[in-house]
N, C-alpha and C. Protein backbone atom coordinates (compact mmCIF):
# COMPACT_ATOMS: atom_id res chain seq x y z
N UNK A 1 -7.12 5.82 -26.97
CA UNK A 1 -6.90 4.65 -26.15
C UNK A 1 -6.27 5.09 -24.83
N UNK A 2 -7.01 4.88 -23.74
CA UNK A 2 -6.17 4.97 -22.35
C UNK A 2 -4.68 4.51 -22.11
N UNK A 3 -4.13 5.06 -21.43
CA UNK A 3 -2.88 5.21 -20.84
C UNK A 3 -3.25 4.18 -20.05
N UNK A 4 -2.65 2.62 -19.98
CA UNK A 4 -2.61 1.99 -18.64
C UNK A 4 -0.75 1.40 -18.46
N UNK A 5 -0.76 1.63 -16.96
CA UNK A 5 0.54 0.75 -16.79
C UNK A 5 0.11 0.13 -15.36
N UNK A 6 1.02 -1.27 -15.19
CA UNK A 6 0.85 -1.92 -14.18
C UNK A 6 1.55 -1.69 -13.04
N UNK A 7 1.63 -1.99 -12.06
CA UNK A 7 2.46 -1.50 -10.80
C UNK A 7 3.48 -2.64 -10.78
N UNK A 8 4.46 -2.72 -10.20
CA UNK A 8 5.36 -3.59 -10.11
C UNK A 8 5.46 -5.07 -9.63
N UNK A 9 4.68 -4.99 -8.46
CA UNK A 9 3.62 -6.39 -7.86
C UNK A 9 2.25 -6.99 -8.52
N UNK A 10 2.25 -6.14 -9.57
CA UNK A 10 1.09 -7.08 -10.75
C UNK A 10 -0.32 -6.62 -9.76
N UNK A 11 -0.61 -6.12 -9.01
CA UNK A 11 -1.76 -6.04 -7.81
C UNK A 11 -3.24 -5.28 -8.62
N UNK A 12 -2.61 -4.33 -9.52
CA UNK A 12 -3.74 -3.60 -10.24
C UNK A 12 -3.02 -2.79 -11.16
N UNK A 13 -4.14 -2.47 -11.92
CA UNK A 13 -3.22 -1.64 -13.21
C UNK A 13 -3.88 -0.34 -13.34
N UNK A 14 -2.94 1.01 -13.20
CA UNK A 14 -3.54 2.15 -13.00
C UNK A 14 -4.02 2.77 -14.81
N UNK A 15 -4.29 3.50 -14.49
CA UNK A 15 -5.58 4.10 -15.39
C UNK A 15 -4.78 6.12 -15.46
N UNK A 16 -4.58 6.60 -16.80
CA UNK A 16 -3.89 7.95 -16.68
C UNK A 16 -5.75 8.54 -17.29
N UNK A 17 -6.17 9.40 -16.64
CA UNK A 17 -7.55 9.93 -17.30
C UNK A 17 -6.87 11.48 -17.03
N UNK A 18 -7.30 12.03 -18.15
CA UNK A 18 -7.30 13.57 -18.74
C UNK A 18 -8.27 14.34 -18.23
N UNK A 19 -8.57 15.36 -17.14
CA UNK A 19 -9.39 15.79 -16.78
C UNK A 19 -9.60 17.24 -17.30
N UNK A 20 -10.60 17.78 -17.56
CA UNK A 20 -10.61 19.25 -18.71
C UNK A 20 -11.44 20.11 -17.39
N UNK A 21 -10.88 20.95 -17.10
CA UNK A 21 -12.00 22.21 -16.60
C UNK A 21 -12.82 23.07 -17.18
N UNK A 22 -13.78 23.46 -17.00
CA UNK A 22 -14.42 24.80 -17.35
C UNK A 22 -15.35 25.91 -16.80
N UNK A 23 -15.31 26.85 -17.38
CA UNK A 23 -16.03 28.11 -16.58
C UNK A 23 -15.37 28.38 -15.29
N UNK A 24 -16.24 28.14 -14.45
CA UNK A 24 -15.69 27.93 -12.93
C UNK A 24 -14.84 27.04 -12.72
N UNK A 25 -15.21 25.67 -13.05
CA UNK A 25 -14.36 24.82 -12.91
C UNK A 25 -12.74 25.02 -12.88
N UNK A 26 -12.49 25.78 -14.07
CA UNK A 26 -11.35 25.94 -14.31
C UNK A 26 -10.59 27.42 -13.66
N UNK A 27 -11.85 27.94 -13.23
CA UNK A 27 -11.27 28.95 -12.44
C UNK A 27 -11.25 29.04 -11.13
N UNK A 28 -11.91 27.72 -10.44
CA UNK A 28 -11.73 27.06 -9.12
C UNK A 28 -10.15 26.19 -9.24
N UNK A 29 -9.54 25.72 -9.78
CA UNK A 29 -8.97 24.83 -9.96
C UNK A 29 -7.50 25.45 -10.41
N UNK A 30 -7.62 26.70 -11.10
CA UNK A 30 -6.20 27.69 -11.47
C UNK A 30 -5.98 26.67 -12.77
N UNK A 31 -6.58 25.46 -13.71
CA UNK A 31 -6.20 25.19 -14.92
C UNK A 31 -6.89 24.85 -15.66
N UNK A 32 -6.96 24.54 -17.21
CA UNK A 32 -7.97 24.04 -17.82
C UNK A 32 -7.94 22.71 -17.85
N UNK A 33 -6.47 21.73 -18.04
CA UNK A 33 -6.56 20.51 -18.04
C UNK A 33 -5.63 20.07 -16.84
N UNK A 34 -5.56 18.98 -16.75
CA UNK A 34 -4.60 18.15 -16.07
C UNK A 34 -5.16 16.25 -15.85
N UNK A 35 -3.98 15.76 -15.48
CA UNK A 35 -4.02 14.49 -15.47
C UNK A 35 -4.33 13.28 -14.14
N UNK A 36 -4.83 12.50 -13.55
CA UNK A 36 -4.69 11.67 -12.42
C UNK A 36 -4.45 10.31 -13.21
N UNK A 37 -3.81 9.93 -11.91
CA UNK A 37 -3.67 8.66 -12.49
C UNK A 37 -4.75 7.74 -11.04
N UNK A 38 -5.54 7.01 -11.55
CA UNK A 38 -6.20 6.07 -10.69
C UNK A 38 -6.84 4.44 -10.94
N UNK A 39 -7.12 3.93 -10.61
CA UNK A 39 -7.04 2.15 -10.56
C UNK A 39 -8.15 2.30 -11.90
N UNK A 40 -7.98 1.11 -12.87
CA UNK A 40 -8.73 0.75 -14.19
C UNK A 40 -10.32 0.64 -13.35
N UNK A 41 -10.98 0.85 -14.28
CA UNK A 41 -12.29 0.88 -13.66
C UNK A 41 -13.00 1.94 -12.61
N UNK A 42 -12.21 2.79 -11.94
CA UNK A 42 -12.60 4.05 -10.88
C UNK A 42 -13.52 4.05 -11.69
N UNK A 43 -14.45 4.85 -10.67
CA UNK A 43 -15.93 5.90 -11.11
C UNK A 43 -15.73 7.01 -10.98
N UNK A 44 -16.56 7.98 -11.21
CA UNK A 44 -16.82 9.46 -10.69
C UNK A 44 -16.57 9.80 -9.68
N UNK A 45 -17.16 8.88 -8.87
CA UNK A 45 -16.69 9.27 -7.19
C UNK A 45 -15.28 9.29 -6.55
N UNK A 46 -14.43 8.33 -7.12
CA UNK A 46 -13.35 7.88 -7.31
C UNK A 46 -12.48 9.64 -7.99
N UNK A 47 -12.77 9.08 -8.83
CA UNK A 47 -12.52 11.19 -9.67
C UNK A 47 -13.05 12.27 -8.70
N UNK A 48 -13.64 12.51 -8.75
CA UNK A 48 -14.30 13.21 -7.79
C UNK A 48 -13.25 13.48 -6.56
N UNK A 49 -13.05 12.73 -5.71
CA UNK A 49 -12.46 12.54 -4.75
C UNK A 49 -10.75 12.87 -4.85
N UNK A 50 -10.22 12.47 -5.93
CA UNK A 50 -8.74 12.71 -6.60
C UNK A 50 -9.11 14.05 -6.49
N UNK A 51 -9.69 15.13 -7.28
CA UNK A 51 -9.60 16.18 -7.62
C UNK A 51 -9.76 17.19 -6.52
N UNK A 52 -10.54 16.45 -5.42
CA UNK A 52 -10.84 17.14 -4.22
C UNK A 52 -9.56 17.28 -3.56
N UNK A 53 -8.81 16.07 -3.97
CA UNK A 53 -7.41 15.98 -2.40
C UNK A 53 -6.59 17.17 -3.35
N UNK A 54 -6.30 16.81 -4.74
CA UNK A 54 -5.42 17.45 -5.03
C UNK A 54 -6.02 19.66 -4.94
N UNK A 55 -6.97 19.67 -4.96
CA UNK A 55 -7.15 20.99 -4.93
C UNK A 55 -8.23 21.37 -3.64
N UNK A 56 -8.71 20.65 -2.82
CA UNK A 56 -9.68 21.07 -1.81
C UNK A 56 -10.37 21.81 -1.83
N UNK A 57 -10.94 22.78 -0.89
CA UNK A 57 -11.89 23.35 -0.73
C UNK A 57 -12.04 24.13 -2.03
N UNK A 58 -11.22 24.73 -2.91
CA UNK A 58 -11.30 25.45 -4.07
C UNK A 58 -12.21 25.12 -4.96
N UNK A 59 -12.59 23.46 -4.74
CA UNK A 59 -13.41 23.01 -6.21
C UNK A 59 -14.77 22.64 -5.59
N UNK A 60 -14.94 22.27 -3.86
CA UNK A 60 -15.98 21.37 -3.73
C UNK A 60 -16.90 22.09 -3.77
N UNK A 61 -17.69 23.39 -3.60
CA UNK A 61 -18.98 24.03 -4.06
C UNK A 61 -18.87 23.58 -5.56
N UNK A 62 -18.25 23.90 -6.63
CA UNK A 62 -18.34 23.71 -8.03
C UNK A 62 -18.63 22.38 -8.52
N UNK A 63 -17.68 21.56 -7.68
CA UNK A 63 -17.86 20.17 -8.21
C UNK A 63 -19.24 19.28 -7.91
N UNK A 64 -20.27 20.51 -6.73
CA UNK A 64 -21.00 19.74 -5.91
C UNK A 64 -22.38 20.08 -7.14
N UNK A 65 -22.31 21.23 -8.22
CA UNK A 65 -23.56 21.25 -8.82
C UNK A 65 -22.85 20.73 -10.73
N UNK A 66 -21.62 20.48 -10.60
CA UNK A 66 -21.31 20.26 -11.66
C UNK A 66 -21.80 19.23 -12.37
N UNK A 67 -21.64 19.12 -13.78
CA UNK A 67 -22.02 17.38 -14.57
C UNK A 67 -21.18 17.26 -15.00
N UNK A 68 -20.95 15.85 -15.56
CA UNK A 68 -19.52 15.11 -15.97
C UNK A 68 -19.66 15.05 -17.54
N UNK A 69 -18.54 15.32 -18.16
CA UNK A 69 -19.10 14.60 -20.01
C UNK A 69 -18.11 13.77 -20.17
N UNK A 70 -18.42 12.05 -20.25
CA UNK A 70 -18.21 11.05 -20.18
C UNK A 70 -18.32 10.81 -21.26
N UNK A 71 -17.37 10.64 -22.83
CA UNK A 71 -17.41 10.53 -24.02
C UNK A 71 -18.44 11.63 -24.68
N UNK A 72 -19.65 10.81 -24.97
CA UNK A 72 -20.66 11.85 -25.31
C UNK A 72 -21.80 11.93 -24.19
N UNK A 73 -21.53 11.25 -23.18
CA UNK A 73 -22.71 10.93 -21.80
C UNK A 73 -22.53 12.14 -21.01
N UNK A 74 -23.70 13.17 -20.74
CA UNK A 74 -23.22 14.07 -19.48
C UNK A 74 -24.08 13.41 -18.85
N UNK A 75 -23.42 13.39 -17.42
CA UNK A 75 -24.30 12.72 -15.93
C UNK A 75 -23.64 13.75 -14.78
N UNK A 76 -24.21 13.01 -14.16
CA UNK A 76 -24.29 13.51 -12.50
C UNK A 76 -23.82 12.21 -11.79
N UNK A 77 -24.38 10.96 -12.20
CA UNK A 77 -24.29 9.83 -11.56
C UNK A 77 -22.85 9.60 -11.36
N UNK A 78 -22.49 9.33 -10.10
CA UNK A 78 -21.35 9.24 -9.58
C UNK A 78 -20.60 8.04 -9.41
N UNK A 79 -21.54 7.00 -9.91
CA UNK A 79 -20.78 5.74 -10.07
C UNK A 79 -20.73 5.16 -11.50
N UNK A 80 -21.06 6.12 -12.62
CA UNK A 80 -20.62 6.45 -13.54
C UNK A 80 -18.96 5.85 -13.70
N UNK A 81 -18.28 5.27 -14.41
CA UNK A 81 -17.32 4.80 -14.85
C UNK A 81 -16.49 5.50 -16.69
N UNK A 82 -15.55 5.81 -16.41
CA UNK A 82 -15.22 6.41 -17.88
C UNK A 82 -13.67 6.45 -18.60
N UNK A 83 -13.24 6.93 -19.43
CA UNK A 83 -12.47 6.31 -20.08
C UNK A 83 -11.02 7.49 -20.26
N UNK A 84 -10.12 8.39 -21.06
CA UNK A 84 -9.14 8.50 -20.69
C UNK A 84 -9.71 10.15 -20.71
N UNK A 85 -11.02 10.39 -20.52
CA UNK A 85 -11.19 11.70 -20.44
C UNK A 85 -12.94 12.35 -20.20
N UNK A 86 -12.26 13.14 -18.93
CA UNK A 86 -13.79 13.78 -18.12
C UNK A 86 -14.08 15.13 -18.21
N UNK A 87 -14.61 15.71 -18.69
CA UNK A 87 -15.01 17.31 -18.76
C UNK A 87 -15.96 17.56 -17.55
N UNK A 88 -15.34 18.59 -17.29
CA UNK A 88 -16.14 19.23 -15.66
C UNK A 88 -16.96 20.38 -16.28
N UNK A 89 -18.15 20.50 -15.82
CA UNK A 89 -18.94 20.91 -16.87
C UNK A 89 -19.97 21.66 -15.61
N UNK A 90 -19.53 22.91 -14.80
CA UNK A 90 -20.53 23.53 -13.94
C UNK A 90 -21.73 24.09 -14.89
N UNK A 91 -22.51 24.91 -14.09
CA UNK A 91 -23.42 25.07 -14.83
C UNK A 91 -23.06 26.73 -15.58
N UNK A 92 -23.73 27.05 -16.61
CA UNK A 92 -23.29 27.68 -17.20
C UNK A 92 -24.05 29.00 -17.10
N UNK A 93 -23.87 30.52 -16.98
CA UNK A 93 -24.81 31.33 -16.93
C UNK A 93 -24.70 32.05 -18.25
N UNK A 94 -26.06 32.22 -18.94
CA UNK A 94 -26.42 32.96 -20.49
C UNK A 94 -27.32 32.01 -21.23
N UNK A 95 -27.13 32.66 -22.16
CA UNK A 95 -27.75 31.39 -23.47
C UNK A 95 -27.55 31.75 -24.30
């Protein structure tokens, strides 16, 4: 169950989502997990954008061919909407 708390002026209620790195991801980024907190309902793009301010240029080649795993949904689609946890999922080299 998501983490929500309200802000003090009742205006919107933020949203705690668990973000997981990998491969690159996580070696663009210096971690495997960490947390944002952003408004109930954000999308991908929304995510996306958090992860950019907090780490910049370090992630945006990675994040730009990466896919998202959204419960059991991997996408690309960026207005994609999701719940208290996103796996960054670059692409992977082997098999």
């Amino acid at each position: 169950m998501p983490l929500i708390s309200c802000l003090p002026n009742g205006a919107w209620e933020q949203s705690v989502v668990e973000v997981r790195y990998f491969a690159g991801a996580a070696d663009a980024s210096g971690c495997t997990a960490e947390t944002f907190d952003l408004q109930e309902g954000s999308d991908l793009a929304a995510l996306k954008a958090a992860v950019l301010h907090r780490h910049g240029d370090a992630l945006e080649d990675v994040l730009r061919v990466s896919a998202f795993l959204v419960g059991e949904n991997l996408t690309r689609d960026l207005s994609a909407t999701f719940g208290d946890r996103v796996d960054i999922l670059p692409p992977f080299a082997g098999g």
